[in-house]
Protein backbone atom coordinates (compact mmCIF):
# COMPACT_ATOMS: atom_id res chain seq x y z
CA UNK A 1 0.00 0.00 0.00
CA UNK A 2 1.38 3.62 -1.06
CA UNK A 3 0.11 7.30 -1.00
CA UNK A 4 1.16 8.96 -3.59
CA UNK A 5 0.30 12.56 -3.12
CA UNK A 6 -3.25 12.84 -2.29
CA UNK A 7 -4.43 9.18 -4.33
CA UNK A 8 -3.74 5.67 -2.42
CA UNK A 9 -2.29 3.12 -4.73
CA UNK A 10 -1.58 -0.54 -4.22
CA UNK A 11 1.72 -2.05 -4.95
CA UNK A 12 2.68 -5.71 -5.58
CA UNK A 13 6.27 -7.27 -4.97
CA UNK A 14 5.86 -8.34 -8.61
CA UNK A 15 6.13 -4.68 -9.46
CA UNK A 16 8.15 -3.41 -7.35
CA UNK A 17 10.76 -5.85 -8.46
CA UNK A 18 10.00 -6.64 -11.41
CA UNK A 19 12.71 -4.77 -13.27
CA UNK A 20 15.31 -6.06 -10.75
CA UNK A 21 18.07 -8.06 -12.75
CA UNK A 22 18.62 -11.18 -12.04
CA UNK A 23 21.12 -12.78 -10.32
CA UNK A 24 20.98 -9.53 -8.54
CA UNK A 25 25.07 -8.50 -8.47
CA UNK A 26 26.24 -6.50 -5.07
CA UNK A 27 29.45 -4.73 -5.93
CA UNK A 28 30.04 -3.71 -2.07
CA UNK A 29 29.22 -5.53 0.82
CA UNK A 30 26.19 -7.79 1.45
CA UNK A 31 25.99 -7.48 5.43
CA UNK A 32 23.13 -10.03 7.37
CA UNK A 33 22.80 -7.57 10.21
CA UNK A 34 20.14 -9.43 12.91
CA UNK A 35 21.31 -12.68 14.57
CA UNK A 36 20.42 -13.93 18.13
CA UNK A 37 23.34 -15.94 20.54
CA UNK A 38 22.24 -19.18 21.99
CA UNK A 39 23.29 -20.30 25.25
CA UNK A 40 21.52 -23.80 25.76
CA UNK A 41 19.81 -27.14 23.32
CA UNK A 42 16.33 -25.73 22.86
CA UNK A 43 14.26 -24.01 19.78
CA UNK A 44 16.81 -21.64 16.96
CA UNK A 45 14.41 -18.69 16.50
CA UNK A 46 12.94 -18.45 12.73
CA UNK A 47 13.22 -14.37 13.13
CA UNK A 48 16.74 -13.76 12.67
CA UNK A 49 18.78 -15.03 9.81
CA UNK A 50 22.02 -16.10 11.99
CA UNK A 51 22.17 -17.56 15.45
CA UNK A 52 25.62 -18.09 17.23
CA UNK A 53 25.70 -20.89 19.67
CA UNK A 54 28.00 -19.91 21.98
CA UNK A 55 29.48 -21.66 25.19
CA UNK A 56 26.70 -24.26 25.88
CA UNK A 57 26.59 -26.07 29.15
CA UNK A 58 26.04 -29.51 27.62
CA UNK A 59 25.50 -31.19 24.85
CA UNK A 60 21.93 -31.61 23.35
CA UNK A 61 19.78 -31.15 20.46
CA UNK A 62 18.54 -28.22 18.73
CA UNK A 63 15.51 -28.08 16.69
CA UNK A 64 14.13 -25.24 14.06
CA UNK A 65 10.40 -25.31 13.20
CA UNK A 66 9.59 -24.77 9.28
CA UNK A 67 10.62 -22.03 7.28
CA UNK A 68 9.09 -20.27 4.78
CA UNK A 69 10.03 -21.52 0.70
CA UNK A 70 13.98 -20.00 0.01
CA UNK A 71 13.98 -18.91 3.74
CA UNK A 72 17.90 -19.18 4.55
CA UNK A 73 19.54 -19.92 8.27
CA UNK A 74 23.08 -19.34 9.08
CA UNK A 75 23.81 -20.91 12.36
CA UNK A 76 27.59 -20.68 13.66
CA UNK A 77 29.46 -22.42 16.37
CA UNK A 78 30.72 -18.80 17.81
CA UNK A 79 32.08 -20.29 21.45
CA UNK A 80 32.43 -24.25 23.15
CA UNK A 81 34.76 -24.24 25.93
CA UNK A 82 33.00 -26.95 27.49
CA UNK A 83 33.41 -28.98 23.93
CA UNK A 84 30.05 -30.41 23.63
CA UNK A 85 28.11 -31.80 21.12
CA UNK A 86 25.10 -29.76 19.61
CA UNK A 87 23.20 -31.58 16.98
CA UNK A 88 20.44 -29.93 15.07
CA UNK A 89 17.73 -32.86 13.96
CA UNK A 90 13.85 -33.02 13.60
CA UNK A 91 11.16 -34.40 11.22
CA UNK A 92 11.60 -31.25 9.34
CA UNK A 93 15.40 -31.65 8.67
CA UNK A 94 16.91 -33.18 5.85
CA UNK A 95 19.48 -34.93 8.20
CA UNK A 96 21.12 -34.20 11.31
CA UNK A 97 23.84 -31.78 11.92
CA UNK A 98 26.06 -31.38 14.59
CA UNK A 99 28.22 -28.71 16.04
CA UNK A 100 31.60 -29.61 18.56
CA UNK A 101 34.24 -26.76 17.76
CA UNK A 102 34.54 -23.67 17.76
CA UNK A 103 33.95 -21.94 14.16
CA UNK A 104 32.09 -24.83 12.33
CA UNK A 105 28.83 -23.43 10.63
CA UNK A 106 25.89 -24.70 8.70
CA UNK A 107 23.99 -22.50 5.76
CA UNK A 108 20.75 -24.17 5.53
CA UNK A 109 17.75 -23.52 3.13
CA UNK A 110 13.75 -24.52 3.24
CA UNK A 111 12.32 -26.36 0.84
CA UNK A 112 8.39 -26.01 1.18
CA UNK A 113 7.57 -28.98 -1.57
CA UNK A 114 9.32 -31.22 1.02
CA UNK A 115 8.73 -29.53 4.02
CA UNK A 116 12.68 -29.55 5.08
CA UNK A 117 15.62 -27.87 5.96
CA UNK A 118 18.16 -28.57 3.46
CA UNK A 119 22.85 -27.76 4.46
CA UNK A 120 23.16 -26.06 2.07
CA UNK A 121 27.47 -25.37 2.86
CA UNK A 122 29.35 -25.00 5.90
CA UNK A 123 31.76 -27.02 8.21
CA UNK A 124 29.24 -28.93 10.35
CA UNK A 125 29.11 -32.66 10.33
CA UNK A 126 26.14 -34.13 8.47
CA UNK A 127 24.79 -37.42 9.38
């Protein structure tokens, strides 16, 4: 929705992008600015784009609820003094993937038409 002077209009992403080239080419830097830190196993948050799992008590499982189609999660081993084991599995994940050092990461996309998380690159162990 969009007021254009004194007349209301109605937009669609379709048009607001539809003279966007694509692949869309960034000639500076592409910064992913909102991420969350994680401190114990539980639920990764669907609202930011990276979580860091930093310096967990134990190890444990994480899970991640479904995405939306394309939606992309960066999730980062940022801190394990304790070295423990995190290992990300569910239903809705193509296979499990587990965290132990410090630095490993997993890139993971959503794939509606099969309902799952898909690692897409990183360092993480798949099983």
């Amino acid at each position: 929705y969009l007021v254009q002077g004194s007349n209301s209009k109605s937009l669609t992403n379709a048009v607001l992008f539809g003279n966007v080239a694509t692949p869309a080419v960034f000639n500076d830097k592409l910064a992913i600015g909102d991420h969350d830190i994680l401190t114990a196993v539980g639920a990764l948050s669907l609202d930011t784009n990276v979580t860091f799992l930093n310096d967990f008590s134990g190890a444990g499982n994480l899970t991640l609820a479904a995405g939306v189609d394309g939606q992309i999660k960066i999730i980062i081993m940022s801190s394990n003094s304790g070295s423990h084991t995190v290992t990300l599995n569910g239903a809705n994940i193509a296979n499990d993937i587990s965290w132990d050092a410090v630095g490993e990461s997993a890139t993971l996309m959503y794939d509606v038409g099969t309902t799952k998380w898909y690692f897409i690159g990183g360092s993480a162990t798949t099983a």
